[in-house]
C-alpha atoms as a PDB file:
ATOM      1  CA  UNK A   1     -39.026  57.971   3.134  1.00  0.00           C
ATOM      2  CA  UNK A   2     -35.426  59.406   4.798  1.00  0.00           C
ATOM      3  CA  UNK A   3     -32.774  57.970   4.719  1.00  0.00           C
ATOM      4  CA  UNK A   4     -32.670  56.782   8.405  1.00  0.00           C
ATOM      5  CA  UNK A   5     -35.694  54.797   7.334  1.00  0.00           C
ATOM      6  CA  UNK A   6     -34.197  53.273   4.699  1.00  0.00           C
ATOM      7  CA  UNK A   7     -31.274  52.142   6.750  1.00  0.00           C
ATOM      8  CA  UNK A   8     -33.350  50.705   9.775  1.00  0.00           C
ATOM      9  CA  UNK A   9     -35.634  48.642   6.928  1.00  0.00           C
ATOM     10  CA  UNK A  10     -32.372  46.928   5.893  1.00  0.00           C
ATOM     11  CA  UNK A  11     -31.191  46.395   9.627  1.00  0.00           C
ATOM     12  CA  UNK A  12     -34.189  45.177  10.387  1.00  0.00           C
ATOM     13  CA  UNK A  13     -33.683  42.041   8.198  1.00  0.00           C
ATOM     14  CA  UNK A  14     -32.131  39.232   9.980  1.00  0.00           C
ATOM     15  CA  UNK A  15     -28.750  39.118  10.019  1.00  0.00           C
ATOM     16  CA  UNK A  16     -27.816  42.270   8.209  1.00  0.00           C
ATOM     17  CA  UNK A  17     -24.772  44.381   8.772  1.00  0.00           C
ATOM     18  CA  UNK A  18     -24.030  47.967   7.588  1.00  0.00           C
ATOM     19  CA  UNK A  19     -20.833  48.248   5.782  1.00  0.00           C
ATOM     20  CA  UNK A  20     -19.309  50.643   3.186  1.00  0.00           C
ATOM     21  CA  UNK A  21     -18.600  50.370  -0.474  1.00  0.00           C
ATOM     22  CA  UNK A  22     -17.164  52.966  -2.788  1.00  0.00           C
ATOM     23  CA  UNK A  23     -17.963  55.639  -0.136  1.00  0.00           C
ATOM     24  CA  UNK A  24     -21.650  55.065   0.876  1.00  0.00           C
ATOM     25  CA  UNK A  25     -23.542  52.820   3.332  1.00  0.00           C
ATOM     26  CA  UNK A  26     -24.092  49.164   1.965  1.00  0.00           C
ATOM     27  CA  UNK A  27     -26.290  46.498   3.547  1.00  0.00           C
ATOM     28  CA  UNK A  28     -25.335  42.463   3.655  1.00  0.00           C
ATOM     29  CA  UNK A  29     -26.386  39.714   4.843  1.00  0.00           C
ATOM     30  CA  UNK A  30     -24.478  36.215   4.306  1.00  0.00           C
ATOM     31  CA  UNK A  31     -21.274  38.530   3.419  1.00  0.00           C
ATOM     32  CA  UNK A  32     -23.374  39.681   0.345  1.00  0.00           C
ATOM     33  CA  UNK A  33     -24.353  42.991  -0.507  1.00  0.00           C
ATOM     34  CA  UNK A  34     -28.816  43.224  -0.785  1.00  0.00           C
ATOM     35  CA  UNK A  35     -28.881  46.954  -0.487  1.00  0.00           C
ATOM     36  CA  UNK A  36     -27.162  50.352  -0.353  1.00  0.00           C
ATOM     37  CA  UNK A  37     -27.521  53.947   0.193  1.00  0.00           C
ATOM     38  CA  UNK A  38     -26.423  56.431  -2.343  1.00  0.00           C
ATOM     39  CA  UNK A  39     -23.830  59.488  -0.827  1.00  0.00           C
ATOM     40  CA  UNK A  40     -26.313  62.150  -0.951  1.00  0.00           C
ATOM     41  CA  UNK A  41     -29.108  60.304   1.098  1.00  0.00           C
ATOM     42  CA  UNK A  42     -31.583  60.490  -1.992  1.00  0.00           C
ATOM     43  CA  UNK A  43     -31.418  57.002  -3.325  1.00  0.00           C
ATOM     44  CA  UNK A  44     -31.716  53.510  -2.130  1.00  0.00           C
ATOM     45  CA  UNK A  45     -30.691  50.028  -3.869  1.00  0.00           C
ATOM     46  CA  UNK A  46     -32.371  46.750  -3.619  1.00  0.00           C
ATOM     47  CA  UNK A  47     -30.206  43.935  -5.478  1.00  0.00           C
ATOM     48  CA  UNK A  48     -33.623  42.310  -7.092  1.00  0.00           C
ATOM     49  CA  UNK A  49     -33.574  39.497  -9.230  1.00  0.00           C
ATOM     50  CA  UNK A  50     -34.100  41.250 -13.502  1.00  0.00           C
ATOM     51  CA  UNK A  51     -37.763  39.440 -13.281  1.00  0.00           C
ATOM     52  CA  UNK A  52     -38.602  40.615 -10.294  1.00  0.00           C
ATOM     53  CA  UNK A  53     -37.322  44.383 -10.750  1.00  0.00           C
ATOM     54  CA  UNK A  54     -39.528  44.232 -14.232  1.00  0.00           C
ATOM     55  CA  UNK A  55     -42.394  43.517 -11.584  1.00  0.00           C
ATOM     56  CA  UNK A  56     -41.558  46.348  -9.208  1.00  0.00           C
ATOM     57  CA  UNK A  57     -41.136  49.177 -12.228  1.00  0.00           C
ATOM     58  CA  UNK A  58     -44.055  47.982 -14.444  1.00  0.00           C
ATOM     59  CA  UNK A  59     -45.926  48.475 -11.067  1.00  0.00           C
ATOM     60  CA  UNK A  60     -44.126  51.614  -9.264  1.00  0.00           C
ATOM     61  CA  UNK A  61     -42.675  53.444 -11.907  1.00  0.00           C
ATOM     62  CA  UNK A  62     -42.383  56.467 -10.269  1.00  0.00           C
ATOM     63  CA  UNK A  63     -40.293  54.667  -7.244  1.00  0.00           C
ATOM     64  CA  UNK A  64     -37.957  52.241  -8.706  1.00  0.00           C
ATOM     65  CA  UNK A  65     -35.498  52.627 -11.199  1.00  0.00           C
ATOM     66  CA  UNK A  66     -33.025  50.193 -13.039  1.00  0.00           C
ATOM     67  CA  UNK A  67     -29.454  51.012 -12.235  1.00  0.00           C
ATOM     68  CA  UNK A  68     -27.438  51.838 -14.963  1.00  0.00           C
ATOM     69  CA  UNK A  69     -25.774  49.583 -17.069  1.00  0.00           C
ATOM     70  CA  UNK A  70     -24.759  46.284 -16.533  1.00  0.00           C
ATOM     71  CA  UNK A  71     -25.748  46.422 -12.831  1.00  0.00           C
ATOM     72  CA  UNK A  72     -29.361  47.483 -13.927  1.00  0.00           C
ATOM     73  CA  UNK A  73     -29.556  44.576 -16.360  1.00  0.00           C
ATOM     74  CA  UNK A  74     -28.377  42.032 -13.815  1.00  0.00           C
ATOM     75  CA  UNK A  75     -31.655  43.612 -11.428  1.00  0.00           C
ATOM     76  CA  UNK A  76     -29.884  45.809  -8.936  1.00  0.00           C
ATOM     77  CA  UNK A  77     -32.780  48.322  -8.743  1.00  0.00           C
ATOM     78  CA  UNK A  78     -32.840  52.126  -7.741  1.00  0.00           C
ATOM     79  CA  UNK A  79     -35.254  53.514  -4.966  1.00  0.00           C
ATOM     80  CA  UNK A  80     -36.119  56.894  -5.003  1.00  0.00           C
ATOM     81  CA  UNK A  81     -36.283  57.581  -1.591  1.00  0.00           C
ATOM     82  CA  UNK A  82     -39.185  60.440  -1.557  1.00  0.00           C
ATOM     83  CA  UNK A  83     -41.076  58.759  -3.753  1.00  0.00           C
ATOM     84  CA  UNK A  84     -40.628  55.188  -1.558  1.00  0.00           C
ATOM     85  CA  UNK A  85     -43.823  53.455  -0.054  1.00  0.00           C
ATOM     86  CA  UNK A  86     -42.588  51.608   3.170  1.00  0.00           C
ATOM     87  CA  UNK A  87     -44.907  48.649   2.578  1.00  0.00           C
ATOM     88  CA  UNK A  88     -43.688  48.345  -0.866  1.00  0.00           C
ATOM     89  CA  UNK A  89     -40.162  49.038  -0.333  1.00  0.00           C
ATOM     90  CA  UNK A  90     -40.103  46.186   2.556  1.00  0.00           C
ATOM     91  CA  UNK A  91     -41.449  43.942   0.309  1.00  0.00           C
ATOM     92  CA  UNK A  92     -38.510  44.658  -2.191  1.00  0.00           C
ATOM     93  CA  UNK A  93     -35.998  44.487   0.536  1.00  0.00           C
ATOM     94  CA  UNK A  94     -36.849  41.022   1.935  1.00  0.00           C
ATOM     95  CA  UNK A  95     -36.945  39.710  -1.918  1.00  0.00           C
ATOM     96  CA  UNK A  96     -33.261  41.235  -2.234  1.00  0.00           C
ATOM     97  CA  UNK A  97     -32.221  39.770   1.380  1.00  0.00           C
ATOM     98  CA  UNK A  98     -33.630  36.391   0.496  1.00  0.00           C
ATOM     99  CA  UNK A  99     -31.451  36.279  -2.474  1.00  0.00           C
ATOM    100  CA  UNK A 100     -28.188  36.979  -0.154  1.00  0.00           C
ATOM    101  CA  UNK A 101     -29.197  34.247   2.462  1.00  0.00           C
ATOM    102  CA  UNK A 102     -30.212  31.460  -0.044  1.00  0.00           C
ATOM    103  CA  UNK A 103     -26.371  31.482  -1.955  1.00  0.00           C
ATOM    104  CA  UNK A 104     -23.590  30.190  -0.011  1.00  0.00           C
ATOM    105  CA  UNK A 105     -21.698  32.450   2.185  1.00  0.00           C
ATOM    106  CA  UNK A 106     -18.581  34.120   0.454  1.00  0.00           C
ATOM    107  CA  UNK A 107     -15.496  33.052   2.128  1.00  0.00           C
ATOM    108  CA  UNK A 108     -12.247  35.465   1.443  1.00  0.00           C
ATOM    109  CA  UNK A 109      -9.358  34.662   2.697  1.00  0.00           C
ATOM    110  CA  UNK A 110      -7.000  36.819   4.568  1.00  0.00           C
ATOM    111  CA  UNK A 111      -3.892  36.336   1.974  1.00  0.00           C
ATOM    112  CA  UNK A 112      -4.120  35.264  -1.791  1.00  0.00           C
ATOM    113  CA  UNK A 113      -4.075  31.760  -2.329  1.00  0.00           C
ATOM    114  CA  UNK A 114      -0.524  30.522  -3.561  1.00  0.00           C
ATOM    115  CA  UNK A 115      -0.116  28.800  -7.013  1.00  0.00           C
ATOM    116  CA  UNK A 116       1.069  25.585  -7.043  1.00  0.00           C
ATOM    117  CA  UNK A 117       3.884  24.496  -9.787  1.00  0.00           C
ATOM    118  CA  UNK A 118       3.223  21.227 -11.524  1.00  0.00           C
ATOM    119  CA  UNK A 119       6.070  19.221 -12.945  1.00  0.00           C
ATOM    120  CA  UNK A 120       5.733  19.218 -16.069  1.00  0.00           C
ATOM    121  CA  UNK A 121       4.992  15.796 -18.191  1.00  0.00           C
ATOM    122  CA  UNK A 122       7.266  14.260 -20.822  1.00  0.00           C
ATOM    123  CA  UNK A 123       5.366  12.266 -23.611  1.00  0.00           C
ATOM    124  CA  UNK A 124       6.892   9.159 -24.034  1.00  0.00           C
ATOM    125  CA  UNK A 125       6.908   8.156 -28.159  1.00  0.00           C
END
């Protein structure tokens, strides 16, 4: 699988926009993140679920990886791109896209929210 491949599987899924994070393509849906492209075009990312990434390496080990640390352990999975199936990759995909459209929608806002002083109390003895 290219690249190019990669990047129209994740288009593909309703709703999805390409963006960029930390200089390479990413993928969202629902203003979440379900998949990015590594810099050099040789690795994918599907943002699995840590139950469902066990499933895809105990059955494709030779495809998908566990990112490294913390990410990894939290199920954000690594696709090696010219070892990718397209039937099996899609199947990842919509699991990852599923999770970003079944959370609520992150809302930023465009400035910082302002704290609010409290008076303070005085205990009456």
């Amino acid at each position: 699988m290219t690249s190019d491949e990669f990047r129209r599987l994740a288009l593909s899924m309703h709703g999805a926009v390409e963006g960029a994070h930390m200089g390479h393509p990413d993928f969202r849906a629902n203003g979440r993140i379900f998949a990015t492209l590594s810099a050099d075009d040789q690795q994918g990312m599907v943002k699995l679920t840590p139950e469902e990434q066990e499933e895809f390496l105990r059955t494709h080990p030779k495809m998908f990886v566990p990112a490294s640390g913390a990410w990894g352990r939290q199920g954000c999975t690594m696709v090696r791109l010219d070892a990718a199936e397209k039937a099996t990759l899609r199947g990842a995909m919509i699991l990852a896209w599923e999770q970003t459209t079944t959370k609520p929608r992150i809302r930023r806002s465009a400035t910082p929210a302002k704290s609010v002083a409290r008076p303070s109390r005085k205990h009456r003895t």
